[in-house]
PDB file of N, CA and C in Angstrom:
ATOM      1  N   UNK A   1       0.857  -1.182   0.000  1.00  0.00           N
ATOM      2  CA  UNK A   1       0.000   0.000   0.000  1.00  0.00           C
ATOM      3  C   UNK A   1       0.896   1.236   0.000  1.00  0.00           C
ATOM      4  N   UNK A   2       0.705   1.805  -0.741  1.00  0.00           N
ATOM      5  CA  UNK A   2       1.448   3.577  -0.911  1.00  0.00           C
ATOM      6  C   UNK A   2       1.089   4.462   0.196  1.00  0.00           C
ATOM      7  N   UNK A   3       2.118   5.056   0.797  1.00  0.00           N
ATOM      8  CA  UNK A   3       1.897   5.966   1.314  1.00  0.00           C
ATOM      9  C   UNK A   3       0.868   6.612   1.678  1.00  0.00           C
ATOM     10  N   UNK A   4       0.403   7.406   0.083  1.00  0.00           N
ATOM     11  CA  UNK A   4      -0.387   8.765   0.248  1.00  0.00           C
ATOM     12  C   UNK A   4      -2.261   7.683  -0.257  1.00  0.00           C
ATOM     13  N   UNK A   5      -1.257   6.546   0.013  1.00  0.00           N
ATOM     14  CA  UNK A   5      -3.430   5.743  -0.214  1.00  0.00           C
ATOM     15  C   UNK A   5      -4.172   6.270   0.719  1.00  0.00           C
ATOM     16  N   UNK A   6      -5.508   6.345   0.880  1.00  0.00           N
ATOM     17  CA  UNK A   6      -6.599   6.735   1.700  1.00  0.00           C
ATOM     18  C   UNK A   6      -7.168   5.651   2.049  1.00  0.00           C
ATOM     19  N   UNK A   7      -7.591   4.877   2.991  1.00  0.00           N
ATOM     20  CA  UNK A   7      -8.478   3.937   2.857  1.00  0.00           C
ATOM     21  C   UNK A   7      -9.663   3.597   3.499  1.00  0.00           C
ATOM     22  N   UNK A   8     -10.998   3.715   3.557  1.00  0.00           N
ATOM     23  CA  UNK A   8     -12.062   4.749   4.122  1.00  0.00           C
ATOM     24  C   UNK A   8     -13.223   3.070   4.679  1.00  0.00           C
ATOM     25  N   UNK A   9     -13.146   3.392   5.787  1.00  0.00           N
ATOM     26  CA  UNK A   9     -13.804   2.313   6.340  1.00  0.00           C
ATOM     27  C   UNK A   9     -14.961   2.862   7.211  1.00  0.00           C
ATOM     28  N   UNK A  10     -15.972   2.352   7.595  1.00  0.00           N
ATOM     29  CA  UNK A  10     -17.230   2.697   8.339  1.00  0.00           C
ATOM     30  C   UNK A  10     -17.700   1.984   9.691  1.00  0.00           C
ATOM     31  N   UNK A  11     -18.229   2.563  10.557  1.00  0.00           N
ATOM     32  CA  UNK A  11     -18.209   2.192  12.046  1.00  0.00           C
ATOM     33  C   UNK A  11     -19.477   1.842  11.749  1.00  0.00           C
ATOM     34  N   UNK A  12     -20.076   0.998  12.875  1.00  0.00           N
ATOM     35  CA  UNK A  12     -20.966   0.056  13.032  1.00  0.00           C
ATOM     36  C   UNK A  12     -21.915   0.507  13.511  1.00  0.00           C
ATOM     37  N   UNK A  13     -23.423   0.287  13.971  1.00  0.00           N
ATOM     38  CA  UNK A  13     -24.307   0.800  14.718  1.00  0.00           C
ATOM     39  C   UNK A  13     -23.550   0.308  16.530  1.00  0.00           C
ATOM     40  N   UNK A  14     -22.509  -0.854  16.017  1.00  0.00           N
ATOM     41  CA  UNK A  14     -22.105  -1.270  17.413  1.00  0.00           C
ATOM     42  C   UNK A  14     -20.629  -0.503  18.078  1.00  0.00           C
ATOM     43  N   UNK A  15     -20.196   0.292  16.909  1.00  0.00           N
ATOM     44  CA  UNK A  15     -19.272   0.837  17.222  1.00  0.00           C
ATOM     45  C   UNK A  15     -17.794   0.137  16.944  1.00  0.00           C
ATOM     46  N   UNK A  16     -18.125  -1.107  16.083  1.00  0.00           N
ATOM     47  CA  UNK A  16     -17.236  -1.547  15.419  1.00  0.00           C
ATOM     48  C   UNK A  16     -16.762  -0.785  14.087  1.00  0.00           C
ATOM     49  N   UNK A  17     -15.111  -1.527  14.142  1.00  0.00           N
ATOM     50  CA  UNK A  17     -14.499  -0.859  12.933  1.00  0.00           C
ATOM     51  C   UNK A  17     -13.890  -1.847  11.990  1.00  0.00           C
ATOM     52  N   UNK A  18     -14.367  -2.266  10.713  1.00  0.00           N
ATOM     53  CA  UNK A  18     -13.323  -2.948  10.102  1.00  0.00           C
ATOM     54  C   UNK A  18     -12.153  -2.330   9.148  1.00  0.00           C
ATOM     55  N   UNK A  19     -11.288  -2.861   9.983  1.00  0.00           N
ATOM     56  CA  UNK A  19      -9.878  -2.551   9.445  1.00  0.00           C
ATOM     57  C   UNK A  19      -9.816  -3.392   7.872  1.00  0.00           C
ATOM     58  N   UNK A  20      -9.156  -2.740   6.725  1.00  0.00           N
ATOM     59  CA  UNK A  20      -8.686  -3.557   5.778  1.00  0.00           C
ATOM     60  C   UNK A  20      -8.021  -4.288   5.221  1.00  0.00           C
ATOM     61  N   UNK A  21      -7.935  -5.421   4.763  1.00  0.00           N
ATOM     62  CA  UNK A  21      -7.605  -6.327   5.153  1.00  0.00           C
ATOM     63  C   UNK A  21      -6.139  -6.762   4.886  1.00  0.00           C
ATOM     64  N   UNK A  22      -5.497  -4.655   3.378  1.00  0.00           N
ATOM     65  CA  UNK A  22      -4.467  -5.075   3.363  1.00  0.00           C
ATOM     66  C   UNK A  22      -3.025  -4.424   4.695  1.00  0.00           C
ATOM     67  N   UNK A  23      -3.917  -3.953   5.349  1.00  0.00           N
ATOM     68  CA  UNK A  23      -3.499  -3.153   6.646  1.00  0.00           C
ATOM     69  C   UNK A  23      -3.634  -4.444   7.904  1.00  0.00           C
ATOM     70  N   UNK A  24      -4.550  -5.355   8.217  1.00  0.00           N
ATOM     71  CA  UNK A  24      -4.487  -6.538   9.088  1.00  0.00           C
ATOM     72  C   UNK A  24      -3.032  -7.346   8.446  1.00  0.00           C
ATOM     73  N   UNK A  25      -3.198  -7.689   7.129  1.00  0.00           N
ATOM     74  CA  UNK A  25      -2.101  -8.383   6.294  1.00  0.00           C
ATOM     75  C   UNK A  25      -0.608  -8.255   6.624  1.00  0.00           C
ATOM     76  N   UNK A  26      -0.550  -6.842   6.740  1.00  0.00           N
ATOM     77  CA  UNK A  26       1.167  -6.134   6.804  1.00  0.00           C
ATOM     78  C   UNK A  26       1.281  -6.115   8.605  1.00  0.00           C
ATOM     79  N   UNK A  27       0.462  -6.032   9.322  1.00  0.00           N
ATOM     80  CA  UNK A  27       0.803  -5.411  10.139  1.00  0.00           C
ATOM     81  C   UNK A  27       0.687  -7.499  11.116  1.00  0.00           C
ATOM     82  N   UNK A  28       0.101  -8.057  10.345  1.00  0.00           N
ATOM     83  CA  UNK A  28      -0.358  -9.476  10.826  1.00  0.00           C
ATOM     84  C   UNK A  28      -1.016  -9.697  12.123  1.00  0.00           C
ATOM     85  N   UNK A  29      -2.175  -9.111  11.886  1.00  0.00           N
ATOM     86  CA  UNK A  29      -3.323  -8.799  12.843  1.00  0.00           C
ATOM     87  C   UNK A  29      -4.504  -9.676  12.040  1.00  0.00           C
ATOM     88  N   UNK A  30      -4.315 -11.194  13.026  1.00  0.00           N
ATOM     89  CA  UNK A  30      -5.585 -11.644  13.115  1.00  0.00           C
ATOM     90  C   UNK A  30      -6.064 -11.958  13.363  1.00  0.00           C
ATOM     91  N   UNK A  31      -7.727 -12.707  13.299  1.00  0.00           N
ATOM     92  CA  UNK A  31      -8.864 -12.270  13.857  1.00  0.00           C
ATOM     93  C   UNK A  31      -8.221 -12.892  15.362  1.00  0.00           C
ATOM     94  N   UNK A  32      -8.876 -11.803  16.389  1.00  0.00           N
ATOM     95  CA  UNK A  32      -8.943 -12.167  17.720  1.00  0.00           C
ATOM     96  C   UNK A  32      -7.596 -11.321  18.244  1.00  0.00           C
ATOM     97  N   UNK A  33      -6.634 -10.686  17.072  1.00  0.00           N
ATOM     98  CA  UNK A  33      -5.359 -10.307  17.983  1.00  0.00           C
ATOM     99  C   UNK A  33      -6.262  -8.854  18.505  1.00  0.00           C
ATOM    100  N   UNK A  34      -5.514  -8.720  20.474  1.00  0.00           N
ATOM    101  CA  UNK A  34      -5.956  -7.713  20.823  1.00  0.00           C
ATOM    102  C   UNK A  34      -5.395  -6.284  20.553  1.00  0.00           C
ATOM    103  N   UNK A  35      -5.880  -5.244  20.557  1.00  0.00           N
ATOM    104  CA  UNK A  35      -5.533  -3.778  20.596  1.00  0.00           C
ATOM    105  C   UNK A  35      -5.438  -2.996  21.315  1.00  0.00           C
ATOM    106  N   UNK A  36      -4.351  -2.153  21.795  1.00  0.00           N
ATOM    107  CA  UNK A  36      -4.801  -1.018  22.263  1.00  0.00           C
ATOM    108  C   UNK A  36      -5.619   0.158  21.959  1.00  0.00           C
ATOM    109  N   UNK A  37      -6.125   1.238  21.936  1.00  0.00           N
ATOM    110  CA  UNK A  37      -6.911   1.975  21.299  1.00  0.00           C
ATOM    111  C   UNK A  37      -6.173   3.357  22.253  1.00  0.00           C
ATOM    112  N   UNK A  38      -5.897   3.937  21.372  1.00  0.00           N
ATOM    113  CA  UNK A  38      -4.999   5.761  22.171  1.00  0.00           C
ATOM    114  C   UNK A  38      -5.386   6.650  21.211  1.00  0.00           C
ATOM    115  N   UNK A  39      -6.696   7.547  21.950  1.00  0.00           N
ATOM    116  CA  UNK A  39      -6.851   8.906  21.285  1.00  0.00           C
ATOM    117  C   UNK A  39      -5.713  10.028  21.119  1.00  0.00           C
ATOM    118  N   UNK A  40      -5.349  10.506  19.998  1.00  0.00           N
ATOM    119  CA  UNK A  40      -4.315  11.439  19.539  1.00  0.00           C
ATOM    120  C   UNK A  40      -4.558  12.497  19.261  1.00  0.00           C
ATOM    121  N   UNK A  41      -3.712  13.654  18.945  1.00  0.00           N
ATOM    122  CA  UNK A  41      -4.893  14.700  18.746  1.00  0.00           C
ATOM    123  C   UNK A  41      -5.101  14.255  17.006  1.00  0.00           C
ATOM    124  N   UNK A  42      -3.724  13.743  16.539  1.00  0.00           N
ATOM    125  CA  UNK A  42      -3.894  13.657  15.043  1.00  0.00           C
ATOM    126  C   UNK A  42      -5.465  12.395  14.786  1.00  0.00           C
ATOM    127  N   UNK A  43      -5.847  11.688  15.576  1.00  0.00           N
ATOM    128  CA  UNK A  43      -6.854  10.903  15.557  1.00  0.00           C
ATOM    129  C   UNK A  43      -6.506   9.586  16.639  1.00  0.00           C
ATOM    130  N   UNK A  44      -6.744   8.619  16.092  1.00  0.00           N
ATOM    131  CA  UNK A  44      -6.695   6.992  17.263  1.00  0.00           C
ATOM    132  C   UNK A  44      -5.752   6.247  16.420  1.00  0.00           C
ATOM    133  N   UNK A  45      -4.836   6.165  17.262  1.00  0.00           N
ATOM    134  CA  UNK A  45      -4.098   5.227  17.151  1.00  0.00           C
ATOM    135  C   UNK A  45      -4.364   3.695  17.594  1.00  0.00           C
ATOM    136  N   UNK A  46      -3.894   2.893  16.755  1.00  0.00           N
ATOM    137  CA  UNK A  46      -3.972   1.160  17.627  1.00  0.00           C
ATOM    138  C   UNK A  46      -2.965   0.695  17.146  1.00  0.00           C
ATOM    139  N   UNK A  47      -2.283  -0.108  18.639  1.00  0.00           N
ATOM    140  CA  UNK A  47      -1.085  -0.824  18.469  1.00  0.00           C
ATOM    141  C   UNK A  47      -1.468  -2.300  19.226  1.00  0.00           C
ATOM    142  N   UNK A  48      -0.200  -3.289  18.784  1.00  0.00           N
ATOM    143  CA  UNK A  48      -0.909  -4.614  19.636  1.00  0.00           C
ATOM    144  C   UNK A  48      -0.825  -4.629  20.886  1.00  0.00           C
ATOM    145  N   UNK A  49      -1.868  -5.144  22.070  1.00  0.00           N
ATOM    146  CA  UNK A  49      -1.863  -5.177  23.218  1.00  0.00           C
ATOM    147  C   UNK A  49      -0.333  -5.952  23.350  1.00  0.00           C
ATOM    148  N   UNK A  50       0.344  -5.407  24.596  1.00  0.00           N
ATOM    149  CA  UNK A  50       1.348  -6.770  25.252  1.00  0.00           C
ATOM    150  C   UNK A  50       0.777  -7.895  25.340  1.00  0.00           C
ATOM    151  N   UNK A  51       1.200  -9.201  25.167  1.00  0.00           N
ATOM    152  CA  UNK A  51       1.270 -10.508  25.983  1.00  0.00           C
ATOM    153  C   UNK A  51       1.112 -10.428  27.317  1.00  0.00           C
ATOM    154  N   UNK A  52       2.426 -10.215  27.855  1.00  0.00           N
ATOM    155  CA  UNK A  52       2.327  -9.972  28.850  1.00  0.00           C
ATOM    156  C   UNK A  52       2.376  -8.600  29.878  1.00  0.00           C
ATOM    157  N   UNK A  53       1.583  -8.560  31.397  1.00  0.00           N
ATOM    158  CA  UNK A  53       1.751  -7.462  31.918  1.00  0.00           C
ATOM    159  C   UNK A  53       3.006  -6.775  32.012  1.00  0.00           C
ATOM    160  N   UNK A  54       3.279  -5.086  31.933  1.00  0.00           N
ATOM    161  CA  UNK A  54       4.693  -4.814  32.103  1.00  0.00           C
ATOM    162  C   UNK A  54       5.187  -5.001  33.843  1.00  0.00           C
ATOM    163  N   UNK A  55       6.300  -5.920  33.452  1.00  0.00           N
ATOM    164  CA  UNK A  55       6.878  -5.838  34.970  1.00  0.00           C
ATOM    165  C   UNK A  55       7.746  -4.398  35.113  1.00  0.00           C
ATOM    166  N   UNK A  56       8.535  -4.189  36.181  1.00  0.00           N
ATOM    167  CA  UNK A  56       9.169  -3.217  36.634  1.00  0.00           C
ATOM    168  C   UNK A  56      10.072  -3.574  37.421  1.00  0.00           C
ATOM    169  N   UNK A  57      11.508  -3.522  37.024  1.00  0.00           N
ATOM    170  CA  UNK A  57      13.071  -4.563  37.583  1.00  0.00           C
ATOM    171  C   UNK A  57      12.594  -4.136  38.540  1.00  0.00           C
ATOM    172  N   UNK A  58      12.095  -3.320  39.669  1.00  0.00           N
ATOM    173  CA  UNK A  58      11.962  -3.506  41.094  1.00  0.00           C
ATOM    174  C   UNK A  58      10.686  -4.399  41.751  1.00  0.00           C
ATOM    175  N   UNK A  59       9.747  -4.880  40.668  1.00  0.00           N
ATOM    176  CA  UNK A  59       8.678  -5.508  40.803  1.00  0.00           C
ATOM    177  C   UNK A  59       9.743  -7.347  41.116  1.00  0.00           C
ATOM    178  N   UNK A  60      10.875  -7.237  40.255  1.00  0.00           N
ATOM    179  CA  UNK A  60      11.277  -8.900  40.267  1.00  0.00           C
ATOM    180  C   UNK A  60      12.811  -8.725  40.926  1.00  0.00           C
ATOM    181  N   UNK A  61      13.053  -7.822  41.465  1.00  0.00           N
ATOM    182  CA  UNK A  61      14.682  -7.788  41.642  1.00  0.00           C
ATOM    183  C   UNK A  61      14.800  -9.147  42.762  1.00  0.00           C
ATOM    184  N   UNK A  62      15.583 -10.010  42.914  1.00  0.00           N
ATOM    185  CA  UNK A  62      15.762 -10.483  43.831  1.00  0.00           C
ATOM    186  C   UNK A  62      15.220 -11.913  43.898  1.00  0.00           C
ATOM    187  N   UNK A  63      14.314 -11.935  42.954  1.00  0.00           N
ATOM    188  CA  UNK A  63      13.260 -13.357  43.095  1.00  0.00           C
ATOM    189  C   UNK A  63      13.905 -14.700  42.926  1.00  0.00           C
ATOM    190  N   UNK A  64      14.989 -14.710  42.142  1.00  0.00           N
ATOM    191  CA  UNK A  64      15.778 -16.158  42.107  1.00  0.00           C
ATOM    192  C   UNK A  64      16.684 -16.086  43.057  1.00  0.00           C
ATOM    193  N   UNK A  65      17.031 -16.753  43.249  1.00  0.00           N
ATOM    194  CA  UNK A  65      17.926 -17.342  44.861  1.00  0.00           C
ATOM    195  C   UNK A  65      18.917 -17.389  44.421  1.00  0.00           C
ATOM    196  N   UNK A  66      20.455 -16.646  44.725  1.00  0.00           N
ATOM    197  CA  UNK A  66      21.492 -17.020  44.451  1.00  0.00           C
ATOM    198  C   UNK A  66      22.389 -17.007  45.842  1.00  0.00           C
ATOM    199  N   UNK A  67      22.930 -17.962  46.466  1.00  0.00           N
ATOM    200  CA  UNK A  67      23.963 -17.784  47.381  1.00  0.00           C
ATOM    201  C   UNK A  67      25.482 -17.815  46.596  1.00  0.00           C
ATOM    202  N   UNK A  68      26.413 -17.017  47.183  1.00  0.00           N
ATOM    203  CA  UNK A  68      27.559 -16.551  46.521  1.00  0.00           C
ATOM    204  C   UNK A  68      27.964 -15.770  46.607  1.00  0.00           C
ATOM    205  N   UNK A  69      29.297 -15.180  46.599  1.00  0.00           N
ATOM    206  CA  UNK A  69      29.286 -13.966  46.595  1.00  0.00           C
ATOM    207  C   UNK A  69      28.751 -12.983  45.299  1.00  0.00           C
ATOM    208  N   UNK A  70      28.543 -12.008  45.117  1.00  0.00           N
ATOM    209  CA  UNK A  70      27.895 -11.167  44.513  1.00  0.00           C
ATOM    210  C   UNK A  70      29.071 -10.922  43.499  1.00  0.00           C
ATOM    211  N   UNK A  71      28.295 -11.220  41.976  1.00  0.00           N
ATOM    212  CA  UNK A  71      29.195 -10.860  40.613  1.00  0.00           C
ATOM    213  C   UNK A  71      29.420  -9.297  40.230  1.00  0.00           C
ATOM    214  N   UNK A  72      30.716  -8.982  39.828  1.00  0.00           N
ATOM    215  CA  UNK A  72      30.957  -7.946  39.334  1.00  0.00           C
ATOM    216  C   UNK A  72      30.548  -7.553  37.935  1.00  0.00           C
ATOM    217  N   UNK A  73      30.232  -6.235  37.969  1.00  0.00           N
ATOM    218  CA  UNK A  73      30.086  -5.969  36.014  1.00  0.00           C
ATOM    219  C   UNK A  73      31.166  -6.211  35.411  1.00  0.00           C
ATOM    220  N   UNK A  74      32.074  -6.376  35.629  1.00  0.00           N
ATOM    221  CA  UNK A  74      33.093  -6.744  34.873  1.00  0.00           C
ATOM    222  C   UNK A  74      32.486  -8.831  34.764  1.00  0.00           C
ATOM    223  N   UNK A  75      32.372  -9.252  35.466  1.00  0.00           N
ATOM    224  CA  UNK A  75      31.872 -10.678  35.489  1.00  0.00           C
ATOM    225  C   UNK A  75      30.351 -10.858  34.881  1.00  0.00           C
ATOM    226  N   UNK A  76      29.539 -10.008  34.840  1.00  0.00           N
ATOM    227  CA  UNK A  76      28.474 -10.149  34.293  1.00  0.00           C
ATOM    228  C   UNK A  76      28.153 -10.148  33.314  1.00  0.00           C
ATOM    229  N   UNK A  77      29.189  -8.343  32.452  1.00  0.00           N
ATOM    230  CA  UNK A  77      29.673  -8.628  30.907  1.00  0.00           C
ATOM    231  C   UNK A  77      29.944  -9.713  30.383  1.00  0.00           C
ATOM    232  N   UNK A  78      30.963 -10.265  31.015  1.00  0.00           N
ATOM    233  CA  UNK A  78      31.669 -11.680  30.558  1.00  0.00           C
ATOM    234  C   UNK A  78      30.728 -12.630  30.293  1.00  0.00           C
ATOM    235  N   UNK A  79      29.864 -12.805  31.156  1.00  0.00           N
ATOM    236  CA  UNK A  79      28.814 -14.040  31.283  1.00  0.00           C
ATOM    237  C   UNK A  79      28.031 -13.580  29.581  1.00  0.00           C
ATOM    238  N   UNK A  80      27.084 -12.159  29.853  1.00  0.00           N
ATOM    239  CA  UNK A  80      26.396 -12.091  28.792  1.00  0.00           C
ATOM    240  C   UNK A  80      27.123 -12.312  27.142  1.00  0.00           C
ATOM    241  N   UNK A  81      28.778 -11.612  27.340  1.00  0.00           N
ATOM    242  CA  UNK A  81      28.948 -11.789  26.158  1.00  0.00           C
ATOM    243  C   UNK A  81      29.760 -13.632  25.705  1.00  0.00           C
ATOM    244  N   UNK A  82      29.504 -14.090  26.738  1.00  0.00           N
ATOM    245  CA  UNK A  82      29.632 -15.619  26.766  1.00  0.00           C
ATOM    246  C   UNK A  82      28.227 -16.139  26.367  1.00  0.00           C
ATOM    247  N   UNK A  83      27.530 -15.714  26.914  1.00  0.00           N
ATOM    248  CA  UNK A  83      26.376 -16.594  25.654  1.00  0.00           C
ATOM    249  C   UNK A  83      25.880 -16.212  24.688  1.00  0.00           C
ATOM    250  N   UNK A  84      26.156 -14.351  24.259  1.00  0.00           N
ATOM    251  CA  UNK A  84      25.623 -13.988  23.210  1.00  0.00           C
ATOM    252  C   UNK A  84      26.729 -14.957  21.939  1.00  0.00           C
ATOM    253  N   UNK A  85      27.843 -15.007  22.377  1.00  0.00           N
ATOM    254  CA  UNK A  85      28.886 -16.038  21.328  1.00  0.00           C
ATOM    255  C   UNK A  85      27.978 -16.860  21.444  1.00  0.00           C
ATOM    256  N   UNK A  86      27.827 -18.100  22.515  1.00  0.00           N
ATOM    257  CA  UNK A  86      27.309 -19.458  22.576  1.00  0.00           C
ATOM    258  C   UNK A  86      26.266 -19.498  21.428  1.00  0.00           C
ATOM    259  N   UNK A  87      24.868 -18.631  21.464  1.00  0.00           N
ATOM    260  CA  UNK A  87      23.816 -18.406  20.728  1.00  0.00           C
ATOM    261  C   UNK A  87      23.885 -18.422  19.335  1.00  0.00           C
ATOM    262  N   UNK A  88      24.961 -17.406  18.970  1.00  0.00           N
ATOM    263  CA  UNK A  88      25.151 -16.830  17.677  1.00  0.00           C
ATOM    264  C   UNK A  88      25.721 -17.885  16.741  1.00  0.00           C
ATOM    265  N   UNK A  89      26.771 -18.755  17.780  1.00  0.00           N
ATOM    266  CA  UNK A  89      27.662 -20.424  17.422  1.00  0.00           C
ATOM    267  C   UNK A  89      26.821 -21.295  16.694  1.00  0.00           C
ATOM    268  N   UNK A  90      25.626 -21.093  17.110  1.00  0.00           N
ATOM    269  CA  UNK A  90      24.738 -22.250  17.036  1.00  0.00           C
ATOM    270  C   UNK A  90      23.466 -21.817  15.234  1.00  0.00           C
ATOM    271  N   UNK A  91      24.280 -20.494  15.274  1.00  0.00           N
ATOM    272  CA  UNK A  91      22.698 -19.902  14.302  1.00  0.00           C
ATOM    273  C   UNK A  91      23.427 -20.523  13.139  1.00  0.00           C
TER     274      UNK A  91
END
């Protein structure tokens, strides 16, 4: 779909909207995926709902159990860029 296309759809007596179908297509919205809905001033936006709720690192800090002494960033780097290799080994 071009840019400057228009593509003119009509609301429901229920207040439904069908989206078209080459806009569900690209964006791979289907039937049943949920939406957000955010009034703009430019008009309504919709994006896909999350999966899941947003956590907040202070909502989970702490939750796995580690006894040990406590890793350094210098040791933590190491770890992550030890499995981002491991991962990448494998692609």
């Amino acid at each position: 779909m071009a840019a400057a296309e228009k593509l003119v759809t009509t609301v429901s007596t229920k207040g439904q909207v069908i989206l078209p179908s080459s806009i569900q297509k690209r964006r791979e919205w289907d039937a049943g995926t949920r939406l957000l809905v955010e009034d703009t001033p430019e008009g309504v936006l919709l994006k896909p709902a999350p999966v899941f709720a947003e956590t907040r690192p202070e909502d989970v800090f702490g939750s796995l159990r580690y006894s040990g002494r406590p890793k350094t960033l210098e040791e933590m780097d190491a770890g992550v860029l030890a499995e981002a290799r491991r991962r990448h080994a494998r692609d």
